[in-house]
Structure formats: C-alpha cells, structure tokens
C-alpha atoms as a PDB file:
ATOM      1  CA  UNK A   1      65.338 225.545 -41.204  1.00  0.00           C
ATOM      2  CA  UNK A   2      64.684 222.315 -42.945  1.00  0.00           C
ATOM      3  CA  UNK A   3      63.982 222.097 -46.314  1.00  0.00           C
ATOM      4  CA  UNK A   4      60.563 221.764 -47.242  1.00  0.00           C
ATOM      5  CA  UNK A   5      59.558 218.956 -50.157  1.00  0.00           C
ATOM      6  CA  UNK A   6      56.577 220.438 -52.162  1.00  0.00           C
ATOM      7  CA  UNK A   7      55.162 218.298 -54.927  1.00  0.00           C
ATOM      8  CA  UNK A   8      54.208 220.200 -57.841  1.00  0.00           C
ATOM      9  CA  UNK A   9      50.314 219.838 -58.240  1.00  0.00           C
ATOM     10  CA  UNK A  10      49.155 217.463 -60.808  1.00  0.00           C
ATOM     11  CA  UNK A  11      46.438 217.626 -63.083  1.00  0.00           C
ATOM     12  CA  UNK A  12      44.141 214.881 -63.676  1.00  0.00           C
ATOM     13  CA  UNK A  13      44.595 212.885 -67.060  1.00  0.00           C
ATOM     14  CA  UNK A  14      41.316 212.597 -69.478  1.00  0.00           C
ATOM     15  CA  UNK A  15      41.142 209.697 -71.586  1.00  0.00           C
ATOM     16  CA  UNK A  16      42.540 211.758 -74.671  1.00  0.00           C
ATOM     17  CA  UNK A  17      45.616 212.789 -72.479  1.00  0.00           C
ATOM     18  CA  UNK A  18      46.136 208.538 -71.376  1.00  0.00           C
ATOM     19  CA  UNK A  19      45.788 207.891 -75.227  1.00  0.00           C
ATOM     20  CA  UNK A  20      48.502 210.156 -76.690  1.00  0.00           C
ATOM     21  CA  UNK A  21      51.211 209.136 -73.551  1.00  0.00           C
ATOM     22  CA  UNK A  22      50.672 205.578 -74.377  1.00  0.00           C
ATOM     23  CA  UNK A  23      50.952 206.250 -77.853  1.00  0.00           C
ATOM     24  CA  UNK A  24      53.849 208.166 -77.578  1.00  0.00           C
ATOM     25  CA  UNK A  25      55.652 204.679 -75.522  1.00  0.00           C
ATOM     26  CA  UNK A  26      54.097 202.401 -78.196  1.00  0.00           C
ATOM     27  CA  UNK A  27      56.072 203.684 -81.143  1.00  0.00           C
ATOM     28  CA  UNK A  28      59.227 203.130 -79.694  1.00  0.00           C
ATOM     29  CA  UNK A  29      58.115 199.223 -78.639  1.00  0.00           C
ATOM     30  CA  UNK A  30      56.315 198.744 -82.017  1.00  0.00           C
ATOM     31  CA  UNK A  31      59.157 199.938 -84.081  1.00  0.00           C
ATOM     32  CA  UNK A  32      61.613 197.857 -82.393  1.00  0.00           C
ATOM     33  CA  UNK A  33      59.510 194.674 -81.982  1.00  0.00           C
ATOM     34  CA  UNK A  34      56.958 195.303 -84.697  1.00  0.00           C
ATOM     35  CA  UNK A  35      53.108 195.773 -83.971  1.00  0.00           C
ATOM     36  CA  UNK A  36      52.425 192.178 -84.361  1.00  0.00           C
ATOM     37  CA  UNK A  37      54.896 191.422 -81.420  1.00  0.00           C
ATOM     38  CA  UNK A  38      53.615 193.755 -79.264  1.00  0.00           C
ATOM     39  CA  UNK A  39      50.070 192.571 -79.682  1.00  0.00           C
ATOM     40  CA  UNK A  40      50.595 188.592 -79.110  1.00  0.00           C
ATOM     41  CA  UNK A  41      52.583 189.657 -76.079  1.00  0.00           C
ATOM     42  CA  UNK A  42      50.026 192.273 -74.587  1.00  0.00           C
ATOM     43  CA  UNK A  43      47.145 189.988 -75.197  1.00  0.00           C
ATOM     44  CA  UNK A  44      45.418 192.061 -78.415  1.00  0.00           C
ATOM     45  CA  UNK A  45      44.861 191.820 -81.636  1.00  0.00           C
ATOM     46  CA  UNK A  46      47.534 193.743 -83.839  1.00  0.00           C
ATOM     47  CA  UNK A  47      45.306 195.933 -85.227  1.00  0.00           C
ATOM     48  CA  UNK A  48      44.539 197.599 -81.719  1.00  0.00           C
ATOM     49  CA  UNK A  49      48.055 197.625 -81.327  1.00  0.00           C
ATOM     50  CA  UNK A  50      48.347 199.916 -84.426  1.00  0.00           C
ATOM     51  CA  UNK A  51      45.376 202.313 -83.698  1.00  0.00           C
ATOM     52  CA  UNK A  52      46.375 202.758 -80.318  1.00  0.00           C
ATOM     53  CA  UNK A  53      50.086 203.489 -81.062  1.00  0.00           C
ATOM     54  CA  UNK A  54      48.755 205.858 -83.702  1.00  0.00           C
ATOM     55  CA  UNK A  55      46.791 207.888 -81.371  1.00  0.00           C
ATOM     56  CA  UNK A  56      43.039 206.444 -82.352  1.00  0.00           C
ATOM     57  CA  UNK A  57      41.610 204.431 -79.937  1.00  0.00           C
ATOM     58  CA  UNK A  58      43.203 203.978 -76.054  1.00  0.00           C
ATOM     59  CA  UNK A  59      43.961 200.604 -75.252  1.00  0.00           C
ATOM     60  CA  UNK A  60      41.943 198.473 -72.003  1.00  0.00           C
ATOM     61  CA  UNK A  61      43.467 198.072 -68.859  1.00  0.00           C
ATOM     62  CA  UNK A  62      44.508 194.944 -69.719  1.00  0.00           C
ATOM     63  CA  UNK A  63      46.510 195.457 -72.275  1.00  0.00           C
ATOM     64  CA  UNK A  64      47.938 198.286 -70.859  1.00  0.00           C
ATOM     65  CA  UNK A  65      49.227 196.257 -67.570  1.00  0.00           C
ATOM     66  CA  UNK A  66      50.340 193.782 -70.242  1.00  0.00           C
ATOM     67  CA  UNK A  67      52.345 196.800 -72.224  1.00  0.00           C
ATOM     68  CA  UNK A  68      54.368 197.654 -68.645  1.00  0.00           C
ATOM     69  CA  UNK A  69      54.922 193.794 -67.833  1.00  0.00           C
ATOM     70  CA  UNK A  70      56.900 193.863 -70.950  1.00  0.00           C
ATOM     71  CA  UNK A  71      58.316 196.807 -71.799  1.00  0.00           C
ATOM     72  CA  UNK A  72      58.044 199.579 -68.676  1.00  0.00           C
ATOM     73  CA  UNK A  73      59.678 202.045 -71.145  1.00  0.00           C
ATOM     74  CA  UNK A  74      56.521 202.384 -73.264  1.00  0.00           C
ATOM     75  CA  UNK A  75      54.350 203.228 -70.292  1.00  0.00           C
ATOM     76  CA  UNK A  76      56.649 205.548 -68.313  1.00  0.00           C
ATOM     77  CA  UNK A  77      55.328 208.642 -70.152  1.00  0.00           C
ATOM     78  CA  UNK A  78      51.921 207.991 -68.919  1.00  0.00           C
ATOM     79  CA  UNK A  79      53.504 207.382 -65.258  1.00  0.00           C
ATOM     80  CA  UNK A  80      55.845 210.260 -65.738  1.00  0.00           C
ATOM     81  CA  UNK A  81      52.671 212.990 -66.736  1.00  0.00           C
ATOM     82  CA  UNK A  82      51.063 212.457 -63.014  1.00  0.00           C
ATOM     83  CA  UNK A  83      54.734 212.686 -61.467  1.00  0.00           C
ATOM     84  CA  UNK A  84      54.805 208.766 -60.799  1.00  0.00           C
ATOM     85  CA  UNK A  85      56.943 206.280 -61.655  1.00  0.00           C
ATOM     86  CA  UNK A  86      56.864 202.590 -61.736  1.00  0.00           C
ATOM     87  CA  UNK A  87      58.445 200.504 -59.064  1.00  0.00           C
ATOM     88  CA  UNK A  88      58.986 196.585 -58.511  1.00  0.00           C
ATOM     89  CA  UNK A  89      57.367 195.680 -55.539  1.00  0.00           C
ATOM     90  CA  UNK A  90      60.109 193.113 -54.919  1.00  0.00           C
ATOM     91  CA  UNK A  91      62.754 196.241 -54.732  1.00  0.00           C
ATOM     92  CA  UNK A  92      64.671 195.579 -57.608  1.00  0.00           C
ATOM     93  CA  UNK A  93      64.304 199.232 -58.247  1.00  0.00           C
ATOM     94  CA  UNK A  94      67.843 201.357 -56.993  1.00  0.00           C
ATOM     95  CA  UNK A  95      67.864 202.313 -53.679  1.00  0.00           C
ATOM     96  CA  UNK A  96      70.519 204.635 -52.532  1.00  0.00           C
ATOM     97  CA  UNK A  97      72.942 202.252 -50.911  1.00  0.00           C
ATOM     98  CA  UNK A  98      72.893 200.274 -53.551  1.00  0.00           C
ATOM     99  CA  UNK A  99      74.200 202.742 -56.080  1.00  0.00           C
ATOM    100  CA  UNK A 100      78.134 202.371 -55.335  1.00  0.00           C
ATOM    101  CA  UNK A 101      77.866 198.550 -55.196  1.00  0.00           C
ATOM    102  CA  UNK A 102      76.954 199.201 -58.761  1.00  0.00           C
ATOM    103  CA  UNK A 103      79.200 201.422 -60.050  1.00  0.00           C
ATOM    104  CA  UNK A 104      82.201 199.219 -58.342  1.00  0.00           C
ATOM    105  CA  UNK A 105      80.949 196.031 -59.775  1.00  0.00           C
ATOM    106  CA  UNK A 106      80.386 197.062 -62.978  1.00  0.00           C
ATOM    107  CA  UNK A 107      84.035 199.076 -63.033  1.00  0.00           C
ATOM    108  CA  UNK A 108      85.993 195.857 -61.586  1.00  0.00           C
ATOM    109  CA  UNK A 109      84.439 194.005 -64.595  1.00  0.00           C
ATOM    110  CA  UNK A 110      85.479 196.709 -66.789  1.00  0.00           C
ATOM    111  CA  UNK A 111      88.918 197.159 -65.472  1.00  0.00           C
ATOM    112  CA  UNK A 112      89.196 193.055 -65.874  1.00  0.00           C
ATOM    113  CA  UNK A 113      87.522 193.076 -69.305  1.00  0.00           C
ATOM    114  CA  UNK A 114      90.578 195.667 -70.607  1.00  0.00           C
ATOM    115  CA  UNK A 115      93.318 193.747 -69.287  1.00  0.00           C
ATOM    116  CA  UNK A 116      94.630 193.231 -72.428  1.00  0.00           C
ATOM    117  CA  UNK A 117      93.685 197.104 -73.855  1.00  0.00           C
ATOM    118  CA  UNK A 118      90.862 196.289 -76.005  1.00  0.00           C
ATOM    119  CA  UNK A 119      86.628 195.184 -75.154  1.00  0.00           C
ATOM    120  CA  UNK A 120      85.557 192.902 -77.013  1.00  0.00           C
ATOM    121  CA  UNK A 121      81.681 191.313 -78.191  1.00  0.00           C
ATOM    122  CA  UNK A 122      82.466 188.726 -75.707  1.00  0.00           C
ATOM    123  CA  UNK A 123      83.648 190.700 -73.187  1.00  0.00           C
ATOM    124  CA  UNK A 124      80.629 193.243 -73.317  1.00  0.00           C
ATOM    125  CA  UNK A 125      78.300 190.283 -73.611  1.00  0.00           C
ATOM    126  CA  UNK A 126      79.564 188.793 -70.505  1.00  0.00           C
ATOM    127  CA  UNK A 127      78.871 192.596 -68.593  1.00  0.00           C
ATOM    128  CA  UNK A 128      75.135 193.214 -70.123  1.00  0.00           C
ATOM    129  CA  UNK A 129      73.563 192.791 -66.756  1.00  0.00           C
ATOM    130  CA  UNK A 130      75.894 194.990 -64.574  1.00  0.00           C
ATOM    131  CA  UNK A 131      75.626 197.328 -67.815  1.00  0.00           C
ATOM    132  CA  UNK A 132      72.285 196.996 -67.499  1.00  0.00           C
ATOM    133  CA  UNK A 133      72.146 197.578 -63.804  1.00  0.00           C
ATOM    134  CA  UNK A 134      74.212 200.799 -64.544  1.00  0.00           C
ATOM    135  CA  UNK A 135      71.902 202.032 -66.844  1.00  0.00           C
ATOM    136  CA  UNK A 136      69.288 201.553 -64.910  1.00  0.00           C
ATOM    137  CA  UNK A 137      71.148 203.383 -61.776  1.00  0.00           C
ATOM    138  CA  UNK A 138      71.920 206.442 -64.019  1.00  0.00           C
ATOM    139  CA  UNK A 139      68.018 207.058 -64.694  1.00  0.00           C
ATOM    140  CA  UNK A 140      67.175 207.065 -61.121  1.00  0.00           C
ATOM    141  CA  UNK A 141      69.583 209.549 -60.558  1.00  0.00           C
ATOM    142  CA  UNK A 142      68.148 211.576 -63.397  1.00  0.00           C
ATOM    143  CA  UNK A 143      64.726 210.986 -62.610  1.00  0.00           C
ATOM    144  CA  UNK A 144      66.053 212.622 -59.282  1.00  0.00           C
ATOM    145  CA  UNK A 145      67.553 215.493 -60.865  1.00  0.00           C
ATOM    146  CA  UNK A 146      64.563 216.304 -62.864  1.00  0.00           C
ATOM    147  CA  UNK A 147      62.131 216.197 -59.989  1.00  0.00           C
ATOM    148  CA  UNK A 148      64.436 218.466 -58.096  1.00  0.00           C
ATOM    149  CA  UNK A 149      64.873 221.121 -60.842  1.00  0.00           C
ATOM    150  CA  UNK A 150      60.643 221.282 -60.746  1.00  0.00           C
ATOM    151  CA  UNK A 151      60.030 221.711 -57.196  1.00  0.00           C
END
C-alpha cells in the first residue's frame, strides 16, 4: 500500500502569536549585529527594532520582508509555526541530487586542506562557502527528519 503523506493541521497565527516568533528570531540577529544594525538594514528606526525584538509591538510587513532578505534565520520561527519554510525562488535551496555533490566537494577540499596534517585560518577561510553549503545541506535534512517524526 503506499504510504500516505498527512500534514499535521495548522492553526492560524494571531498577531500576538506573529509578534513573539519574530521576536524570538530578532534576539539572535540583534545580539549579533546590534539593534541599530538591524534597523538601518530592515528599513526602521532602532527603536522599533528594540520593542519588537522585546515582544511589544509587531513589526510591518515591510520590515519584516526586510528582516528575511537579510537574515532568513530570524524569521524561520515564524515560517516554521505554520509548517513552512522559506525557499529561494531561484533554487538555491538543496534539492536531493544535489546533496552528494556537496558532501564530495566539500570532503575533496578537506582531504586537500590536511595534506600536510593540520587546517589552518587560511585553509578554513578558503572552504567557508562549501562549509557553508554543508551546513546548509545538513538542515534540510533535519528539517526532513523533524517533519517526518510529526506526521
């Protein structure tokens, strides 16, 4: 028989629910980058920045499109609370065939980076978009797992 592929259902978010999710991305992006940062590059004035990432006022549509054009981490949770996730229209997210290609490329570069026994700044600086590209691969797979384990 084949197997059957059942979302869970998913409630509908109220403005208070939106609020606290992007709040809960914001700290992250505002402690790493500072409020001030965030604001100039979401188009709003620190001070939003700040209320919304402490859970008192929701930030517009705007900004919040602004917030995922720069850092897609600090809006996942609200994505992630409808069972959604955010994809780049021009595929950059990891399909499946892709996956060994990544793995391979970034070992080979590994393997050559340790020629000589040791990894080095250099070394890893020269990798950070295949490590990247790994990293990025490994979430899929758990964003897989974890949408498995609920249905």
């Amino acid at each position: 028989m084949a197997e059957k592929h059942v979302r869970p259902p998913v409630k509908r978010l109220t403005d208070a629910d939106a609020r606290h999710l992007i709040a809960e991305g914001l700290i992250r992006t505002c402690h790493r980058d500072g409020p001030s940062r965030v604001a100039l590059e979401i188009g709003c004035d620190e001070k939003t920045v700040r209320r919304a990432r402490d859970g008192e006022s929701t930030l517009s549509t705007h900004s919040v499109v602004n917030l995922a054009l720069y850092d897609e981490e600090a809006v996942n949770p609200l994505f992630q609370a409808i069972g959604k996730r955010l994809v780049d229209i021009n595929g950059s997210d990891t399909p499946d065939l892709s996956l060994p290609c990544i793995f391979t490329r970034f070992m080979l570069e590994l393997s050559l980076a340790l020629e000589d026994g040791k990894l080095d700044a250099r070394e890893l600086s020269k990798m950070r978009s295949q490590i990247e590209d790994v990293g990025k691969a490994v979430d899929c797979l758990r964003e897989r797992l974890k949408v498995r384990a609920a249905a």
